[in-house]
C-alpha atoms as a PDB file:
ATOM      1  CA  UNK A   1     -93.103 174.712 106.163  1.00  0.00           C
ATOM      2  CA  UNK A   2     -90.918 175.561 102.866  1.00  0.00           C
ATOM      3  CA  UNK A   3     -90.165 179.428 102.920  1.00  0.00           C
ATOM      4  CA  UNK A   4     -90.961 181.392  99.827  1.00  0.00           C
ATOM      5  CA  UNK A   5     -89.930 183.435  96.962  1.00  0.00           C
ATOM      6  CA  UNK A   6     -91.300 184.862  94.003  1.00  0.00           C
ATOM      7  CA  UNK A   7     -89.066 183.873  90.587  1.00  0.00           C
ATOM      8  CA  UNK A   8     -88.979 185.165  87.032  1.00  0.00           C
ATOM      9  CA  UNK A   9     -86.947 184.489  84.160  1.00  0.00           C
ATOM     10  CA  UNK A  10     -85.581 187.252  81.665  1.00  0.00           C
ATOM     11  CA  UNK A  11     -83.756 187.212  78.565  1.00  0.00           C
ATOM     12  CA  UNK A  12     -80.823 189.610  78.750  1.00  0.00           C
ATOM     13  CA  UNK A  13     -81.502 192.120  75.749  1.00  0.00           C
ATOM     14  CA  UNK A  14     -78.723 194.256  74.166  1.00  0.00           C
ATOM     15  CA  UNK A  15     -79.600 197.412  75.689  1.00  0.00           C
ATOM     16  CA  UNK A  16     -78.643 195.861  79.408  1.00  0.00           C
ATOM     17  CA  UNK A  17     -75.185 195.802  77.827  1.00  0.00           C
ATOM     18  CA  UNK A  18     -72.112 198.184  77.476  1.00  0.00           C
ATOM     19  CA  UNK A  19     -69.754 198.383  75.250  1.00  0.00           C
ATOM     20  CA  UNK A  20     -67.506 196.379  76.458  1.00  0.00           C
ATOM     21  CA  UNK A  21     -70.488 193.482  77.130  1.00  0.00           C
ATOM     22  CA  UNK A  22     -70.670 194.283  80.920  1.00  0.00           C
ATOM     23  CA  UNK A  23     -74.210 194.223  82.118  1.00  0.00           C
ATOM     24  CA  UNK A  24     -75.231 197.464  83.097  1.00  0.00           C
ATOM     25  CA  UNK A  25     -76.123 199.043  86.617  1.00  0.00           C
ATOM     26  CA  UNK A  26     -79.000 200.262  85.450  1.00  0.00           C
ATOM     27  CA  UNK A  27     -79.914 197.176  83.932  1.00  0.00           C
ATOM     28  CA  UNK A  28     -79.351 195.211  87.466  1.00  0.00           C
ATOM     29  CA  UNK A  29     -81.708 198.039  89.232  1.00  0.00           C
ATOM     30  CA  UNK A  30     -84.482 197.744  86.704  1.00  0.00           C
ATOM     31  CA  UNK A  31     -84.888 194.120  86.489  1.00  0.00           C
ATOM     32  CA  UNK A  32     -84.704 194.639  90.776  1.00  0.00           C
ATOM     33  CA  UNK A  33     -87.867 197.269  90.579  1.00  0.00           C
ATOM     34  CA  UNK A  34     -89.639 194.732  87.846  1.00  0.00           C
ATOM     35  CA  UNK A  35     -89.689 191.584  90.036  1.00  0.00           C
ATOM     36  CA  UNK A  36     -90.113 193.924  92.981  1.00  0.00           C
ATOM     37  CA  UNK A  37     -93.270 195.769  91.304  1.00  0.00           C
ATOM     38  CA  UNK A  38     -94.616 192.566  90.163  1.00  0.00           C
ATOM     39  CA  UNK A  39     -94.674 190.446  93.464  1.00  0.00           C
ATOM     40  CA  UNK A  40     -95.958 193.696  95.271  1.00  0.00           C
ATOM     41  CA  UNK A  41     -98.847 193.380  93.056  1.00  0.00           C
ATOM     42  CA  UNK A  42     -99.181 189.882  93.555  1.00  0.00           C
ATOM     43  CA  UNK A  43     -99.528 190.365  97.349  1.00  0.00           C
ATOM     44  CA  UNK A  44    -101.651 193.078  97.572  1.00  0.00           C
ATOM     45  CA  UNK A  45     -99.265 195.407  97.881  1.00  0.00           C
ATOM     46  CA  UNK A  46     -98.367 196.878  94.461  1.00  0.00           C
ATOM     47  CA  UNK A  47     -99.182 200.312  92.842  1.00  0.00           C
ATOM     48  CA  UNK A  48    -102.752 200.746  92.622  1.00  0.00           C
ATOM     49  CA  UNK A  49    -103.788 198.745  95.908  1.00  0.00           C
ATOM     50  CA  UNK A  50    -101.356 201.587  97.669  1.00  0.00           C
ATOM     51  CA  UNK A  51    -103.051 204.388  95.823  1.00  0.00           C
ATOM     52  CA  UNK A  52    -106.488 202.988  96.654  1.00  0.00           C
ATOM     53  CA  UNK A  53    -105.642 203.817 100.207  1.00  0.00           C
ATOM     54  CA  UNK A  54    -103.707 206.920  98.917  1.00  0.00           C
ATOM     55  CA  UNK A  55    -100.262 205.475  99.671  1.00  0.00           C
ATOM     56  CA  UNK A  56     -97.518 204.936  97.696  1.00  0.00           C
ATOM     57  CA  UNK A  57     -93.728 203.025  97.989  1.00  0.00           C
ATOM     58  CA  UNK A  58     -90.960 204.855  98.261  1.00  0.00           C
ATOM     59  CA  UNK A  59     -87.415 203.683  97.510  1.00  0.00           C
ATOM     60  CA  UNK A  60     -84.433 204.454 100.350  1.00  0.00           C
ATOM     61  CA  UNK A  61     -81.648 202.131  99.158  1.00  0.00           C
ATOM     62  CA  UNK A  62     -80.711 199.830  96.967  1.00  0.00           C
ATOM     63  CA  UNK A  63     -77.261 197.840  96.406  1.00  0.00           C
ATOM     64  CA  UNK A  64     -76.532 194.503  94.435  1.00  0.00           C
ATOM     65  CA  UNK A  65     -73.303 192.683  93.999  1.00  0.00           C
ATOM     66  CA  UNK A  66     -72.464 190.434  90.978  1.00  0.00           C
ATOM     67  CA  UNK A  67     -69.933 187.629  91.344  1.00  0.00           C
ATOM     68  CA  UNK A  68     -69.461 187.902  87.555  1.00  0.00           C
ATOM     69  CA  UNK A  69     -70.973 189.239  84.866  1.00  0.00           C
ATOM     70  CA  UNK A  70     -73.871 186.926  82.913  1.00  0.00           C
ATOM     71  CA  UNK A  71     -73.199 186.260  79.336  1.00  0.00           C
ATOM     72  CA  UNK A  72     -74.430 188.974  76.788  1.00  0.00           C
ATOM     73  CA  UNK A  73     -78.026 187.161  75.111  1.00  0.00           C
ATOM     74  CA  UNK A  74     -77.945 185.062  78.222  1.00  0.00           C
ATOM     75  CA  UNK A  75     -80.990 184.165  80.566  1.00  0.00           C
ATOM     76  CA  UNK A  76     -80.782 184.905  84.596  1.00  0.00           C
ATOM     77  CA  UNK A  77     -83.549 183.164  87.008  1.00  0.00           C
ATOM     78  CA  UNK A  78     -84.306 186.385  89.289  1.00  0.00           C
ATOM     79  CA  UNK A  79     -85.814 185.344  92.777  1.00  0.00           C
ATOM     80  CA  UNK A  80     -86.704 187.879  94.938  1.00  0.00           C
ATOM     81  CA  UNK A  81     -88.561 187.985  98.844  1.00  0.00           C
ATOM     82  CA  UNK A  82     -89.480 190.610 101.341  1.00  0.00           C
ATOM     83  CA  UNK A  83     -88.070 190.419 104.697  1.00  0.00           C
ATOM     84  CA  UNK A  84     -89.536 190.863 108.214  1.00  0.00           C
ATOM     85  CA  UNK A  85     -90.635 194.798 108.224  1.00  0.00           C
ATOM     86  CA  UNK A  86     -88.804 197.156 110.209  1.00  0.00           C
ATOM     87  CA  UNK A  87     -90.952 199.748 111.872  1.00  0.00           C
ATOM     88  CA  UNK A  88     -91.519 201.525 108.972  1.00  0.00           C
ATOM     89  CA  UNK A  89     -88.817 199.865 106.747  1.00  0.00           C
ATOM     90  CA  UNK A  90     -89.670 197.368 104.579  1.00  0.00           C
ATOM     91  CA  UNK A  91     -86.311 195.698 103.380  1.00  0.00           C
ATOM     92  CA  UNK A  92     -86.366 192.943 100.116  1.00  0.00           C
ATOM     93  CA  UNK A  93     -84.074 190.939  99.106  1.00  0.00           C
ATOM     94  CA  UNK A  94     -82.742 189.186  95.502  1.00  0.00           C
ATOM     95  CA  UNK A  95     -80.749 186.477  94.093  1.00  0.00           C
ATOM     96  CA  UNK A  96     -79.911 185.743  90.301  1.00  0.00           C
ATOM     97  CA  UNK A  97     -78.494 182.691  88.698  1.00  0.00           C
ATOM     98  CA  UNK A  98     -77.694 181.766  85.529  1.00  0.00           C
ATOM     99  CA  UNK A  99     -78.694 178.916  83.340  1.00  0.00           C
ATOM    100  CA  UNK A 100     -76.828 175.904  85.214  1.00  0.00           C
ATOM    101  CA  UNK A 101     -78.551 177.736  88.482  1.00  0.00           C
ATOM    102  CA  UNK A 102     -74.779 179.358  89.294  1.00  0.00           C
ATOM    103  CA  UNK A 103     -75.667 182.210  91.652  1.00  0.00           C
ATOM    104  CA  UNK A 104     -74.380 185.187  89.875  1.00  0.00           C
ATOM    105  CA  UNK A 105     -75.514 188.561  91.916  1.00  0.00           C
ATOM    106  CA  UNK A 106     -77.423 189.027  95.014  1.00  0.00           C
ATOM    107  CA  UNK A 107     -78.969 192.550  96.066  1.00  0.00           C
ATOM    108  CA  UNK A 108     -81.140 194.411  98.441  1.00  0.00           C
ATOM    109  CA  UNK A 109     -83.654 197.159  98.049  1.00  0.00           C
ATOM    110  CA  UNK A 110     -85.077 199.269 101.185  1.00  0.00           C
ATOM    111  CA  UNK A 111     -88.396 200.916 101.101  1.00  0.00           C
ATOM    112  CA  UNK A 112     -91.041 202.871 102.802  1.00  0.00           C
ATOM    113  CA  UNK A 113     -94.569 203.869 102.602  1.00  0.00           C
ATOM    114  CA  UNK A 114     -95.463 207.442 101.721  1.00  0.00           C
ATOM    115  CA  UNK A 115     -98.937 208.835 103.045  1.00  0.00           C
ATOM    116  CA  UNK A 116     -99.936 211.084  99.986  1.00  0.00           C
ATOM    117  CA  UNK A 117    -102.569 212.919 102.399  1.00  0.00           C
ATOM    118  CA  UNK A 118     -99.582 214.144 104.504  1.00  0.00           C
ATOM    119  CA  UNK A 119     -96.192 213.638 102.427  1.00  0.00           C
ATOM    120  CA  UNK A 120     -94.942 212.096 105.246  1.00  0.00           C
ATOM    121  CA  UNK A 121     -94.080 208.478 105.859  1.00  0.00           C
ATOM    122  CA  UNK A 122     -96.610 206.282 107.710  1.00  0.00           C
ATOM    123  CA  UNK A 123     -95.723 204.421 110.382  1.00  0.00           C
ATOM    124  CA  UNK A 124     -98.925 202.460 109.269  1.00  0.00           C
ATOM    125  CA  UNK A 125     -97.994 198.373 108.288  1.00  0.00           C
ATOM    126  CA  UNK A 126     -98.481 196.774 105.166  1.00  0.00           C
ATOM    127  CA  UNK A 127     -99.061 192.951 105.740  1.00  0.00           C
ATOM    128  CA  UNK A 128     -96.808 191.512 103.086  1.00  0.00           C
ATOM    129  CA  UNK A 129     -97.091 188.307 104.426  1.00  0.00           C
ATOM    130  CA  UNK A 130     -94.702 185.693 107.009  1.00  0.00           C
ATOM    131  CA  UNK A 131     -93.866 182.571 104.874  1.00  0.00           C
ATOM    132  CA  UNK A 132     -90.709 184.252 102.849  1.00  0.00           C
ATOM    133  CA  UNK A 133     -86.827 183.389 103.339  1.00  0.00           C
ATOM    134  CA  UNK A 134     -85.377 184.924 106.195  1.00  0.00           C
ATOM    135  CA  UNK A 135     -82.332 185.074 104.270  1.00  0.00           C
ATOM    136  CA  UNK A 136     -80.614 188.570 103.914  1.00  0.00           C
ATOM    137  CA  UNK A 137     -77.747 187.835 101.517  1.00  0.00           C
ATOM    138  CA  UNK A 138     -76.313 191.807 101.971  1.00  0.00           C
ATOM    139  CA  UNK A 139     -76.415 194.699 104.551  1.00  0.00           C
ATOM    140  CA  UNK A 140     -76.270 198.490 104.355  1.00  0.00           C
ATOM    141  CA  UNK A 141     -74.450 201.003 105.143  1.00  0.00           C
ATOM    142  CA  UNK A 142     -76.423 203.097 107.949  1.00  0.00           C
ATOM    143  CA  UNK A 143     -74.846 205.881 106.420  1.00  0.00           C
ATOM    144  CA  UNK A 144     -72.231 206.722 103.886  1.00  0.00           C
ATOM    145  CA  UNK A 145     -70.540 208.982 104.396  1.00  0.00           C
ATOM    146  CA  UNK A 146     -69.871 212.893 102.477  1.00  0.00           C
ATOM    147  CA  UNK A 147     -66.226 214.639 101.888  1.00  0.00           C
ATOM    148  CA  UNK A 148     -65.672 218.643 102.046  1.00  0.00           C
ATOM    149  CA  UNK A 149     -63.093 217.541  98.875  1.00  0.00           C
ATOM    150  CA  UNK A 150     -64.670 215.987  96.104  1.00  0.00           C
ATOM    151  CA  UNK A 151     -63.573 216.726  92.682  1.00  0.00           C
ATOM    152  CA  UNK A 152     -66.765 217.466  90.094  1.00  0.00           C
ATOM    153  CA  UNK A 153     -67.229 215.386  87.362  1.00  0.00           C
ATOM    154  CA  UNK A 154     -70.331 217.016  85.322  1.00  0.00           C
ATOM    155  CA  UNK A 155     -73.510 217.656  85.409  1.00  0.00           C
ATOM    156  CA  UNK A 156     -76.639 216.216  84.181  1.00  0.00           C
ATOM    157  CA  UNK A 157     -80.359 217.839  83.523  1.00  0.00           C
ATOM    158  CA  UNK A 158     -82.928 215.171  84.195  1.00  0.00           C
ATOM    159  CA  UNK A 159     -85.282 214.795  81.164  1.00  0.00           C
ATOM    160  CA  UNK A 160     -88.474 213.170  80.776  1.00  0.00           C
ATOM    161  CA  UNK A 161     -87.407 210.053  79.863  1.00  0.00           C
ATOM    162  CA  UNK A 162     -86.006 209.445  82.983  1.00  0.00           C
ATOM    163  CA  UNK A 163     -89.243 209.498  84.959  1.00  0.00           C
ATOM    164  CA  UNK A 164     -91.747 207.007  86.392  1.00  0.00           C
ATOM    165  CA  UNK A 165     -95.149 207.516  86.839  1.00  0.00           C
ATOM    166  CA  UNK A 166     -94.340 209.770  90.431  1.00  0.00           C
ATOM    167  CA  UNK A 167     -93.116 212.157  87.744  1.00  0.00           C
ATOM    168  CA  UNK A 168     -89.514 211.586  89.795  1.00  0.00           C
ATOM    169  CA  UNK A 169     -86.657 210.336  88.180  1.00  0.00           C
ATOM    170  CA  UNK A 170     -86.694 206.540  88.388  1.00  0.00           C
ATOM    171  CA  UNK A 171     -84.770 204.972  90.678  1.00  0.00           C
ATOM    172  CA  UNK A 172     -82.816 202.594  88.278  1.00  0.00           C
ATOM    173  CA  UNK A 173     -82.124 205.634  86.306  1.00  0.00           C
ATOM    174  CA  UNK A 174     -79.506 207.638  88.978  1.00  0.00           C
ATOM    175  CA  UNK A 175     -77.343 204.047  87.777  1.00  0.00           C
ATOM    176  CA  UNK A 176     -76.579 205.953  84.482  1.00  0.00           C
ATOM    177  CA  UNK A 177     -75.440 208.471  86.171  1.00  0.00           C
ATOM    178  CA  UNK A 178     -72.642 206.663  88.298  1.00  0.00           C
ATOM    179  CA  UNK A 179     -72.415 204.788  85.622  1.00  0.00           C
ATOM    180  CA  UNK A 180     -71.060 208.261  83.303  1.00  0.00           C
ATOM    181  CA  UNK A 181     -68.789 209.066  86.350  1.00  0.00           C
ATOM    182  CA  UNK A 182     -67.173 205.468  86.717  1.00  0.00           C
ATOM    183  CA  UNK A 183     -66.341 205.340  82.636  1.00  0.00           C
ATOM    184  CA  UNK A 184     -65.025 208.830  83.229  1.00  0.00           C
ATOM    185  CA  UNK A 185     -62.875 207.278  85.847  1.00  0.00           C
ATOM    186  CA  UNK A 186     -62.074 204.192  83.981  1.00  0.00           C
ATOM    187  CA  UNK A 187     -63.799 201.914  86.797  1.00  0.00           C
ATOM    188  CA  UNK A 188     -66.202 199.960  84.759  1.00  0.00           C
ATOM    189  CA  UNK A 189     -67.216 197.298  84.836  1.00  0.00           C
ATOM    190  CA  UNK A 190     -68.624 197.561  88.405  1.00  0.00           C
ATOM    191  CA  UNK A 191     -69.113 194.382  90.397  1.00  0.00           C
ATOM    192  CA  UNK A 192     -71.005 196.388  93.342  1.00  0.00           C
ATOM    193  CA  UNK A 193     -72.788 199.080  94.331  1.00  0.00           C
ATOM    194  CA  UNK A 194     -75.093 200.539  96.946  1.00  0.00           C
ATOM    195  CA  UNK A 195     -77.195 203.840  96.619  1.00  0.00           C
ATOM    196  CA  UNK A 196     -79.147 205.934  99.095  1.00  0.00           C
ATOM    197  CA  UNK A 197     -81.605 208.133  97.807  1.00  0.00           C
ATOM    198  CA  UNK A 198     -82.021 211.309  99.663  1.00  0.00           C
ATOM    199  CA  UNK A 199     -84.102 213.710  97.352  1.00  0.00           C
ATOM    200  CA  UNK A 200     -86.543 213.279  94.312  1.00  0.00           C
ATOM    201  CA  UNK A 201     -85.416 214.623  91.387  1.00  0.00           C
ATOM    202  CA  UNK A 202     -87.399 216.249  88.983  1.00  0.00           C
ATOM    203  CA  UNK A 203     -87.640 217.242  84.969  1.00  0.00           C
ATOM    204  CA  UNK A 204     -85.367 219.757  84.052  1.00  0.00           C
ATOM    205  CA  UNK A 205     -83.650 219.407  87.738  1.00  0.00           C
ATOM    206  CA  UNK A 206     -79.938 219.417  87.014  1.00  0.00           C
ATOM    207  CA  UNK A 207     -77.937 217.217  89.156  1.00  0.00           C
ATOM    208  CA  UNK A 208     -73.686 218.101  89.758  1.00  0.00           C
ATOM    209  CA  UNK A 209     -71.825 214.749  90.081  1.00  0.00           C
ATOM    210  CA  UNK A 210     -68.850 214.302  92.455  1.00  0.00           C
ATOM    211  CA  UNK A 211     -66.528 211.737  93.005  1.00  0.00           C
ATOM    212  CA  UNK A 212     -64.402 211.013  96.354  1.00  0.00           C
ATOM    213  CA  UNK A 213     -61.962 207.565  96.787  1.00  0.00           C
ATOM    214  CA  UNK A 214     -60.285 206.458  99.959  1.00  0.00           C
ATOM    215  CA  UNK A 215     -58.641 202.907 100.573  1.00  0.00           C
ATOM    216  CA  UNK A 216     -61.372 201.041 100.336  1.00  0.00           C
ATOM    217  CA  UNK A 217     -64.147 202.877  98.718  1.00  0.00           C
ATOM    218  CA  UNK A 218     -65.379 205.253  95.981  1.00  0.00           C
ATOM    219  CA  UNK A 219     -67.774 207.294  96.522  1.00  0.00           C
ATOM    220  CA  UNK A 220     -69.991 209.409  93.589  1.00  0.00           C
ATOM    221  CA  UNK A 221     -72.763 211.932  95.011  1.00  0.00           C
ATOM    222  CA  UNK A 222     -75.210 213.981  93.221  1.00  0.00           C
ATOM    223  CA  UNK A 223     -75.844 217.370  94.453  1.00  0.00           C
ATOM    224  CA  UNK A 224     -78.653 219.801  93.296  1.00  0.00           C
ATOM    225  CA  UNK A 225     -78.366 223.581  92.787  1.00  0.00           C
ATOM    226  CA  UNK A 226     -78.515 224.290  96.334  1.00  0.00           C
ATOM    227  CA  UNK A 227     -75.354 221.739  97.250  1.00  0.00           C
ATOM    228  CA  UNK A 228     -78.038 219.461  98.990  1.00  0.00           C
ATOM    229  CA  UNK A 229     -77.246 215.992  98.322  1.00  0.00           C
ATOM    230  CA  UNK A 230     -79.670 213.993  95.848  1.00  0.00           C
ATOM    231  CA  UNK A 231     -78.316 210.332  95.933  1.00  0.00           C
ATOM    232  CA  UNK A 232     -75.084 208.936  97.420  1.00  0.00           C
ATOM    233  CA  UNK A 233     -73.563 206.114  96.317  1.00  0.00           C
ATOM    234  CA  UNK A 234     -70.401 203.749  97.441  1.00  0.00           C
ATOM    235  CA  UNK A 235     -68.382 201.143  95.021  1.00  0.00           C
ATOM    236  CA  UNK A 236     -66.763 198.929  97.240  1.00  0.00           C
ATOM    237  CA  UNK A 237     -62.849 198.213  95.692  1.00  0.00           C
ATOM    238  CA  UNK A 238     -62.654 194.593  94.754  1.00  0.00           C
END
């Protein structure tokens, strides 16, 4: 039996683009949470069948790696499929190609279900279905890891435009923010990235940005008032 995946087309629009016509991190994320949200709702499994049972998905990780940039005004074929749940992990993965069907990035999200009765996560199974790839085109880090030195970049107050419907900051959105500390750095464009989200951030929340780099790595945290870490994030060097 042929294994499945859900597929979508999108036209590239200006605003996925920087200035120097690199597609955007952001950009990646959010057309990885729109394919995401849709097929969720297509199985069952989306927004308001969670809430029903008062449940909804939260976001852990989320990386992507693109082996070159599509064409500014171009069109990408996003697939995407969940993979075999892990206790309470539910892992997804993503592939986009280009008009001649060139694969051009792969990614991976990881998410769990939040009980809203108890704020917790429940170790209760959503049935997402058994006839997807098996395929896992990346892996995570368990982990990554935090420095004592890390040199501060800036910081950033979270406004309402950067919300979703949780009344959190949207997931994509914390992109922009690596995204401020890698021009800073003069490291755009980025080819990869992986975040872990750690804490919600809120409106008016303001978020410190740091940046550590070893041989192989960069690494660019956000930190709240109270030095807690927010997100982490690592940029592989290519």
């Amino acid at each position: 039996m042929e294994k499945l995946e859900a597929t979508r087309t999108y036209w590239l629009t200006t605003n996925d683009f920087d200035e120097g016509n690199y597609l955007k991190p952001a950009a990646v994320l959010n057309y990885f949470q729109d394919i995401a949200s849709w097929h969720a709702e297509c199985l069952k499994a989306g927004y308001s069948h969670l809430l029903a049972a008062n449940k909804i998905w939260i976001l852990l990780k989320n990386k992507f790696v693109l082996y070159e940039h599509p064409d500014f005004f171009s069109r990408v074929k996003l697939s995407t499929w969940p993979l075999t749940t892990e206790k309470i992990y539910y892992p997804r993965a993503y592939q986009m190609k280009n008009d001649d069907g060139k694969i051009v990035g792969e990614g991976m999200s990881l998410w769990a279900i939040i009980n809203l009765n108890t704020q917790m996560v429940t170790r209760d199974q959503w049935f997402l279905g058994t006839r997807f790839k098996d395929e896992q085109p990346l892996s995570f880090q368990k982990k990554i890891a935090s420095f004592d030195q890390e040199t501060f970049i800036d910081k950033y107050t979270v406004r309402s435009f950067d919300l979703d419907h949780y009344h959190h900051m949207n997931n994509a959105m914390y992109a922009n923010l690596i995204h401020l500390v890698a021009d800073r750095l003069s490291l755009l464009p980025l080819t990869n990235l992986e975040i872990h989200y750690l804490r919600q951030a809120k409106i008016n929340d303001v978020i410190s940005l740091y940046y550590h780099e070893d041989e192989q790595n960069i690494y660019i945290t956000g930190k709240d008032d109270a030095h807690q870490i927010i997100f982490s994030s690592l940029i592989e060097k290519t």
